[in-house]
Structures are given as structure tokens and as C-alpha cells.
C-alpha atoms as a PDB file:
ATOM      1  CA  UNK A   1      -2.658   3.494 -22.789  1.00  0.00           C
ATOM      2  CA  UNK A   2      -2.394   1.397 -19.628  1.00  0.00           C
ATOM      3  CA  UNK A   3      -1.226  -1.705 -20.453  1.00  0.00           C
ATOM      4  CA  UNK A   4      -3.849  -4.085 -19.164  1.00  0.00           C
ATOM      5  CA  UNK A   5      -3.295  -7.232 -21.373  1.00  0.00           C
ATOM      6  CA  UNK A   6      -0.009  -7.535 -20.098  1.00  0.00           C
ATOM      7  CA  UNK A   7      -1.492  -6.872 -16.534  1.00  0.00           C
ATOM      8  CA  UNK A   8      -3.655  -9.918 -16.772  1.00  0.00           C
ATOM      9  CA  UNK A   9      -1.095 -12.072 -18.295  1.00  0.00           C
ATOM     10  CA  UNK A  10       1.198 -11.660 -15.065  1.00  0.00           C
ATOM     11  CA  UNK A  11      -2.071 -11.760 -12.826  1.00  0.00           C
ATOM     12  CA  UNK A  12      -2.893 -15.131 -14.736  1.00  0.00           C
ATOM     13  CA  UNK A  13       0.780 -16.246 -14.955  1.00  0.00           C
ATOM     14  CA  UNK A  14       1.325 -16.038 -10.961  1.00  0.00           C
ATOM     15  CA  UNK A  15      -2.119 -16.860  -9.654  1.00  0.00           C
ATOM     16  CA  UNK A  16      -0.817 -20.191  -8.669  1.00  0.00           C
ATOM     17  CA  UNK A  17       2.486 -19.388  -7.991  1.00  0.00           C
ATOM     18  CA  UNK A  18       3.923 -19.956  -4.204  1.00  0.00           C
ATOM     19  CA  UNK A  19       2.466 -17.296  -1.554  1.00  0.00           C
ATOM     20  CA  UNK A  20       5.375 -15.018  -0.350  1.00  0.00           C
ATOM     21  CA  UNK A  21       5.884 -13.771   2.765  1.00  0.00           C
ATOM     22  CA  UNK A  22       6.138  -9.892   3.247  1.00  0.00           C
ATOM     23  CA  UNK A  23      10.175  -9.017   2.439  1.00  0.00           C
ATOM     24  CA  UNK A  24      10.456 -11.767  -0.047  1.00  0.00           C
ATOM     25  CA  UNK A  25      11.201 -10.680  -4.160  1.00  0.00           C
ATOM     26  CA  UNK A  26       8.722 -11.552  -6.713  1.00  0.00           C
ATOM     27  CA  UNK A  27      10.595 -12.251 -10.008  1.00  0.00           C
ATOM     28  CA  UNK A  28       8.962 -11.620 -13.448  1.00  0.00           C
ATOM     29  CA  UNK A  29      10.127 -11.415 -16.675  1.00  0.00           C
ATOM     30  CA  UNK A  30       9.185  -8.826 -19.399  1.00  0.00           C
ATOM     31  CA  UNK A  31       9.827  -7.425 -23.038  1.00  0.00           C
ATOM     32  CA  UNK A  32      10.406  -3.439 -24.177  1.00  0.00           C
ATOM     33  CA  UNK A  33       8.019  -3.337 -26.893  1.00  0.00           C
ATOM     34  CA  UNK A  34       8.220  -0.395 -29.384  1.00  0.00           C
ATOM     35  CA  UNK A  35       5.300   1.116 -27.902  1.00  0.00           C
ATOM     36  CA  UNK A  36       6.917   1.527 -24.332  1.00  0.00           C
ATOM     37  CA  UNK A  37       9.832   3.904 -25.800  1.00  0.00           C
ATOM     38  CA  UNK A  38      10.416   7.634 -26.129  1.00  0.00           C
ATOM     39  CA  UNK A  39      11.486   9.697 -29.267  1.00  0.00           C
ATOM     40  CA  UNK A  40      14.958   8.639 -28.046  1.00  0.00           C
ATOM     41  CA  UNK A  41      14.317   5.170 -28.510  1.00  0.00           C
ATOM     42  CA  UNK A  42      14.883   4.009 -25.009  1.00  0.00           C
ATOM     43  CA  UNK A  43      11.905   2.966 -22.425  1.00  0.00           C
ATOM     44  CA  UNK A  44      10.286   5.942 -21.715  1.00  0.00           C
ATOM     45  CA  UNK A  45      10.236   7.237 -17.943  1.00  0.00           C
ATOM     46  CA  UNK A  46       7.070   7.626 -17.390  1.00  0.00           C
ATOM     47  CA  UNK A  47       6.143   4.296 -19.093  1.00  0.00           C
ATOM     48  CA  UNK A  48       9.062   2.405 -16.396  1.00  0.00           C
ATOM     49  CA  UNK A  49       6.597   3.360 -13.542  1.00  0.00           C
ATOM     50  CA  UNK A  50       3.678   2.088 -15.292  1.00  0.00           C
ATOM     51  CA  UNK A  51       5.937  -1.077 -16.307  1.00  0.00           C
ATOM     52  CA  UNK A  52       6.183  -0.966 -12.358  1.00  0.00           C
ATOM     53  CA  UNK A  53       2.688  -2.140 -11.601  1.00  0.00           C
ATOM     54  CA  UNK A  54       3.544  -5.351 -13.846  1.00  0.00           C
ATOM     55  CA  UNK A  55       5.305  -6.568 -11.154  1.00  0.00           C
ATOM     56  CA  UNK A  56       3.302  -4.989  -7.921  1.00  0.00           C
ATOM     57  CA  UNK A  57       0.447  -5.839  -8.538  1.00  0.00           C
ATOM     58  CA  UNK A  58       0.921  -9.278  -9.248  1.00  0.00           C
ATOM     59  CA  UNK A  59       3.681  -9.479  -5.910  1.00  0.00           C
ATOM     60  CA  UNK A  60       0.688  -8.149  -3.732  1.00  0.00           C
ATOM     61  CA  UNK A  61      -1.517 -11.412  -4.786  1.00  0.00           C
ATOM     62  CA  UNK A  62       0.833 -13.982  -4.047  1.00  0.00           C
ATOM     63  CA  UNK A  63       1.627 -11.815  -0.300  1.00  0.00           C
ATOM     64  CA  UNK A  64      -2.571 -11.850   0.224  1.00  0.00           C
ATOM     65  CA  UNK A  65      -2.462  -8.273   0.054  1.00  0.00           C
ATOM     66  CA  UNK A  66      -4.742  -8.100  -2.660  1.00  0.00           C
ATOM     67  CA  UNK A  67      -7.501 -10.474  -1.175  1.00  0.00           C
ATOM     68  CA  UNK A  68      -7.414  -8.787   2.182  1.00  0.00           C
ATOM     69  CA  UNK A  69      -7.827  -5.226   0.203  1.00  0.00           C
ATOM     70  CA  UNK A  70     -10.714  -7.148  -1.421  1.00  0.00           C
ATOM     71  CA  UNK A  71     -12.311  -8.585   1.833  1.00  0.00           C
ATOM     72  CA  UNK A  72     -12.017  -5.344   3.314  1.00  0.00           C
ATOM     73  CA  UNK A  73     -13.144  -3.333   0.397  1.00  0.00           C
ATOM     74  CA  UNK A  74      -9.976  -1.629   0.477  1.00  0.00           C
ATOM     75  CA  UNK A  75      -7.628  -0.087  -2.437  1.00  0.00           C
ATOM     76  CA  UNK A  76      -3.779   0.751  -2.400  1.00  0.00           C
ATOM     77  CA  UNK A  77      -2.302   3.855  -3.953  1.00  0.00           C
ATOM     78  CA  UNK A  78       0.918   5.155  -4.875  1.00  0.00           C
ATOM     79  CA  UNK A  79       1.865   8.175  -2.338  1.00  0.00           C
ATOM     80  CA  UNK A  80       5.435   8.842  -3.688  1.00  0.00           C
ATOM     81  CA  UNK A  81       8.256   7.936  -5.578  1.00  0.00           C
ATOM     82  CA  UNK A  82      11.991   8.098  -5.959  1.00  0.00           C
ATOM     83  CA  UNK A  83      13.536   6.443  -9.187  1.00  0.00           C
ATOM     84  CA  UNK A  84      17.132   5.554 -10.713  1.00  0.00           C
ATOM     85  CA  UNK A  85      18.028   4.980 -13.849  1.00  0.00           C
ATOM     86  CA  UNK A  86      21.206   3.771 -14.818  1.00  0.00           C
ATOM     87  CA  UNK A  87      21.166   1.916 -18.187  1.00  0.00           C
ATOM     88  CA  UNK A  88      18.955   2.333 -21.373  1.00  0.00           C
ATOM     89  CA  UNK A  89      16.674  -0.248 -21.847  1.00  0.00           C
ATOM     90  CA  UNK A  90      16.004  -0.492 -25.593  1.00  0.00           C
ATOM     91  CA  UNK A  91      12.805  -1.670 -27.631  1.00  0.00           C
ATOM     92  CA  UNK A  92      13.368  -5.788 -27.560  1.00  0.00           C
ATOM     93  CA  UNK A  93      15.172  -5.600 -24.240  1.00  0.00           C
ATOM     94  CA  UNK A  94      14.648  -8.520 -21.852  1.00  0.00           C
ATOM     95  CA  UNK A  95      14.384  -7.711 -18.143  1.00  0.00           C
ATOM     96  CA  UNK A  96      13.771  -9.237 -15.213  1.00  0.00           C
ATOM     97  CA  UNK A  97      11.742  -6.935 -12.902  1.00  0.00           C
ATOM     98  CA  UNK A  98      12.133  -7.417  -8.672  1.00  0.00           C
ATOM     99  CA  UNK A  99       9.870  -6.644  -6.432  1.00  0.00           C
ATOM    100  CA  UNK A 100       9.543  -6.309  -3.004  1.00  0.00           C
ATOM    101  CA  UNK A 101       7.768  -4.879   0.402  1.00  0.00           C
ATOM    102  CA  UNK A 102      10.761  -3.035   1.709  1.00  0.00           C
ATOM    103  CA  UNK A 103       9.431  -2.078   4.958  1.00  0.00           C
ATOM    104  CA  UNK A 104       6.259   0.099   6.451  1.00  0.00           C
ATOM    105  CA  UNK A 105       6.322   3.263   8.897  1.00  0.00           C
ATOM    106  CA  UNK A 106       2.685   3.831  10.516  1.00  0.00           C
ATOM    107  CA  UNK A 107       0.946   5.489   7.524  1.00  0.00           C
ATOM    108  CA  UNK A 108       3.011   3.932   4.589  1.00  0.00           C
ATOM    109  CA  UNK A 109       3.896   0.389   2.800  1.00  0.00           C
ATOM    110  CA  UNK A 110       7.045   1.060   1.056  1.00  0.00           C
ATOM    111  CA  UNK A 111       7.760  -1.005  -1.742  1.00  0.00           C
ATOM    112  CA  UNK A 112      10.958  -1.331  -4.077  1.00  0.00           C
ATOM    113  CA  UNK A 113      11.295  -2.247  -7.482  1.00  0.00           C
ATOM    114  CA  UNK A 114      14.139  -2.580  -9.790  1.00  0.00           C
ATOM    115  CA  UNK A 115      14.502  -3.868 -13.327  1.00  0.00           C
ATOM    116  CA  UNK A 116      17.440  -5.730 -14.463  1.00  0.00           C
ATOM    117  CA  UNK A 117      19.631  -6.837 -17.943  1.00  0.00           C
ATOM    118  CA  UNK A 118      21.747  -9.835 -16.882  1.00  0.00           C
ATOM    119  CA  UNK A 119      23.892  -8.717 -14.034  1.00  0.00           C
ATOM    120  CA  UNK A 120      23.264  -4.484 -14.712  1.00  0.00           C
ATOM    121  CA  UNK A 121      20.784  -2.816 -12.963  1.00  0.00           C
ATOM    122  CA  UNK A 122      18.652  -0.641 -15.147  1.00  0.00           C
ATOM    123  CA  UNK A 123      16.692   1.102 -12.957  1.00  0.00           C
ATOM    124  CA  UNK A 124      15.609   1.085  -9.235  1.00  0.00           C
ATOM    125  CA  UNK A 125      12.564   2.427  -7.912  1.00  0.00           C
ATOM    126  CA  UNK A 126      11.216   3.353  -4.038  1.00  0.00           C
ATOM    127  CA  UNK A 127       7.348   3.377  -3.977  1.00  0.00           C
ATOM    128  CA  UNK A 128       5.405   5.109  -0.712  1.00  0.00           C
ATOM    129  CA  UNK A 129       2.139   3.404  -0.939  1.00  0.00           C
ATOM    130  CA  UNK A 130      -0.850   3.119   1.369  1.00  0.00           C
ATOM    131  CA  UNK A 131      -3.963   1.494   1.724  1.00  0.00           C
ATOM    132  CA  UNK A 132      -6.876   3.544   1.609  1.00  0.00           C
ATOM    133  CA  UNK A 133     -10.762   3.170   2.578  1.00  0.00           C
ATOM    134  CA  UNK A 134     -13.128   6.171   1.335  1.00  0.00           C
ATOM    135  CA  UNK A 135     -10.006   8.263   0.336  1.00  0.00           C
ATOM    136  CA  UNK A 136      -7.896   7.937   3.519  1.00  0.00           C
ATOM    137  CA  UNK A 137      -5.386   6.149   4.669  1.00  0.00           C
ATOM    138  CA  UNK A 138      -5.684   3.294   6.402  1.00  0.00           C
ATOM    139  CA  UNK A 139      -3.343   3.020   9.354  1.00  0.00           C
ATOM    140  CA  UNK A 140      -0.523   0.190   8.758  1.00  0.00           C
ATOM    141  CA  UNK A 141      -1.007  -1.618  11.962  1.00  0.00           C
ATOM    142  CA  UNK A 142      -4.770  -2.206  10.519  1.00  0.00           C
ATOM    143  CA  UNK A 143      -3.494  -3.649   7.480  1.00  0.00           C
ATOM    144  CA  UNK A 144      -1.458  -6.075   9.425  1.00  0.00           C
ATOM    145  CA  UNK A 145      -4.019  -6.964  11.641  1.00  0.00           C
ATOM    146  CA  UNK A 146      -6.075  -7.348   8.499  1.00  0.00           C
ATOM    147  CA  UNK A 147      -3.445 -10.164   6.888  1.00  0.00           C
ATOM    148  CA  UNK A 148      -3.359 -12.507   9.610  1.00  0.00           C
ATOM    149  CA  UNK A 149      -1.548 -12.532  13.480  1.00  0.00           C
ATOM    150  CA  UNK A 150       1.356 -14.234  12.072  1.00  0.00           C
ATOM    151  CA  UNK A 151       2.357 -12.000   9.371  1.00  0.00           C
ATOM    152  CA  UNK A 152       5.493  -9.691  10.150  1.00  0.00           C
ATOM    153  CA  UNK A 153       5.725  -6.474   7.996  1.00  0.00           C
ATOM    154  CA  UNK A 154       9.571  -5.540   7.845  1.00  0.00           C
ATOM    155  CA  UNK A 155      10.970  -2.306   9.495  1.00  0.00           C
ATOM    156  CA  UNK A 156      11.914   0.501   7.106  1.00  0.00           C
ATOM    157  CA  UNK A 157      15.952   0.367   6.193  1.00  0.00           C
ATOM    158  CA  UNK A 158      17.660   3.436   7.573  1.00  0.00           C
ATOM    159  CA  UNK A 159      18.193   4.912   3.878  1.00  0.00           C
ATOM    160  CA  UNK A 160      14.816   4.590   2.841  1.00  0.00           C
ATOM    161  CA  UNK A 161      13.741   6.371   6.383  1.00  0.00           C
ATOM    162  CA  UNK A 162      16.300   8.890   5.511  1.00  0.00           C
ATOM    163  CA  UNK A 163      15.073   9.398   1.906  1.00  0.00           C
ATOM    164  CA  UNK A 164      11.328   9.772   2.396  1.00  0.00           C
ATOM    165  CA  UNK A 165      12.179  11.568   5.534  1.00  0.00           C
ATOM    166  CA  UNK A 166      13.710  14.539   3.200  1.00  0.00           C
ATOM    167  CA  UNK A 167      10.453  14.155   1.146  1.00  0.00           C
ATOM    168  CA  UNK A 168       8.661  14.955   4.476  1.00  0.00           C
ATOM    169  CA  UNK A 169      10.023  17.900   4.372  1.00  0.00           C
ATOM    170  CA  UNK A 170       9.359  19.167   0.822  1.00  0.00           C
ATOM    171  CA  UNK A 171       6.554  21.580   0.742  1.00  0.00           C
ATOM    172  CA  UNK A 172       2.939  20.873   0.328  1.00  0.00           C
ATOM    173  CA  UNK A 173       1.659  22.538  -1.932  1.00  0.00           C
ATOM    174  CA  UNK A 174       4.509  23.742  -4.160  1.00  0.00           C
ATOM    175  CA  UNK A 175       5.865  26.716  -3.658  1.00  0.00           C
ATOM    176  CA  UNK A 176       5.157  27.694  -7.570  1.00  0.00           C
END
């Protein structure tokens, strides 16, 4: 089940919270309940993604992402993923979860995402997203036009251009 309780408690927590600029981290806090784990007992994979829009969601508020996609009567989806994990995260855990824009191309915001135990990183995640209007994409220099003339939306690093660049050329549909 989607976890929308916790979804409005961060929307609530950070409604007031400082507006950041696109490239700055939003910092949250959160808890591994038993019901987020796997047969193994860890945080299950699947579960770490939807943990994922915990900290999104709320980040794309406090950028004005969210109230432009209102005003615009626009939504954002999740295009593609690439994920790390690195350390078990066990029911009880405390993490603090990251997240940032990373940088946009001219079809995608790319957004990353990493959850952390003291100084360990857990798990990192790369998220292609876009903004869409009636099921299509809507064209990133429309979105920034859409937040404002003086909002600057960070260049894609040279590893993340590299990595999504290789999932260019994956093919569509599978070859199965």
C-alpha cells in the first residue's frame, strides 16, 4: 500500500520550510517500519523507491515545482531509474534521505536521491523524470519558463549523461 500518511506528514512538515533553489538538497528524516521490509528482513527494494517519493515530492514544493505543475495543470512522472544499494537498512533504522534536482537534458528532469545511516550511504538512486500535459512530455525549457526568468536548472553531470545515455540505447520494447 502506498504510504500516504507518511506522504502528508512530510508535505505538512516542510510546507513552511525555506524555498530551495533548483541544485540545492532537501534533507528529511525517516523510520524502517516492519511493514517496509522483505522476507529477509531488510527494506525491501521495491519499497526504497516508493520510500523515494517521501522525499521528492516534498523537495519539489519547497523548489515551486509543484505549484507551477498545479498552475499549469501539469503532472511529473518517473521515466527511469538506476539504483545502488550498499548497506541493509533494517526494520527501526533511522535515515536521513537527500534529495536533489541533479540536472535536466531537453526532455528530462533528473533527480537524485540517496538515503543515509550516519556517515554510510545506504543506497543511491538516479531518477529520469518529466513533466507531462495530456500524456506527453512537456519540453524542459517550458518548465523553466514556467518557474520564473530567474530560475537556473543545472546542466546534467557527465556520469549521469553517460549513464542514461547507455539507457538510450537499450531497446524499446524488449527484446523478450
Amino acid at each position: 500500500m502506498y504510504p500516504y500518511i507518511r506522504l502528508a506528514k512530510e508535505y505538512l512538515k516542510y510546507r513552511n520550510a525555506p524555498k530551495l533553489a533548483p541544485g540545492e538538497v532537501h534533507v528529511s528524516h525517516h523510520i524502517v517500519w516492519p511493514w517496509d521490509i522483505d522476507p529477509w528482513m531488510e527494506l525491501n527494494n521495491g519499497r526504497t523507491l516508493t520510500l523515494f517519493d517521501l522525499g521528492r515530492i516534498p523537495y519539489a514544493a519547497r523548489t515551486g515545482l509543484v505549484g507551477m505543475m498545479k498552475r499549469e495543470k501539469w503532472g511529473l512522472t518517473v521515466a527511469g531509474t538506476a539504483i545502488r544499494y550498499r548497506k541493509r537498512l533494517t526494520p527501526f533504522t533511522r535515515v536521513e534521505m537527500r534529495t536533489r534536482l541533479m540536472g535536466v537534458d531537453a526532455r528530462f528532469l533528473y533527480m537524485e536521491q540517496s538515503m543515509w545511516v550516519g556517515d554510510d550511504c545506504a543506497n543511491h538512486a538516479t531518477l529520469r523524470t518529466g513533466v507531462i500535459k495530456d500524456r506527453r512530455l512537456v519540453p524542459v525549457a517550458e518548465v523553466a519558463a514556467a518557474l520564473g526568468p530567474d530560475v537556473v536548472l543545472p546542466a546534467l553531470p557527465a556520469w549521469a549523461e553517460a549513464l542514461f545515455s547507455a539507457e538510450n540505447d537499450r531497446p524499446w520494447p524488449p527484446e523478450m
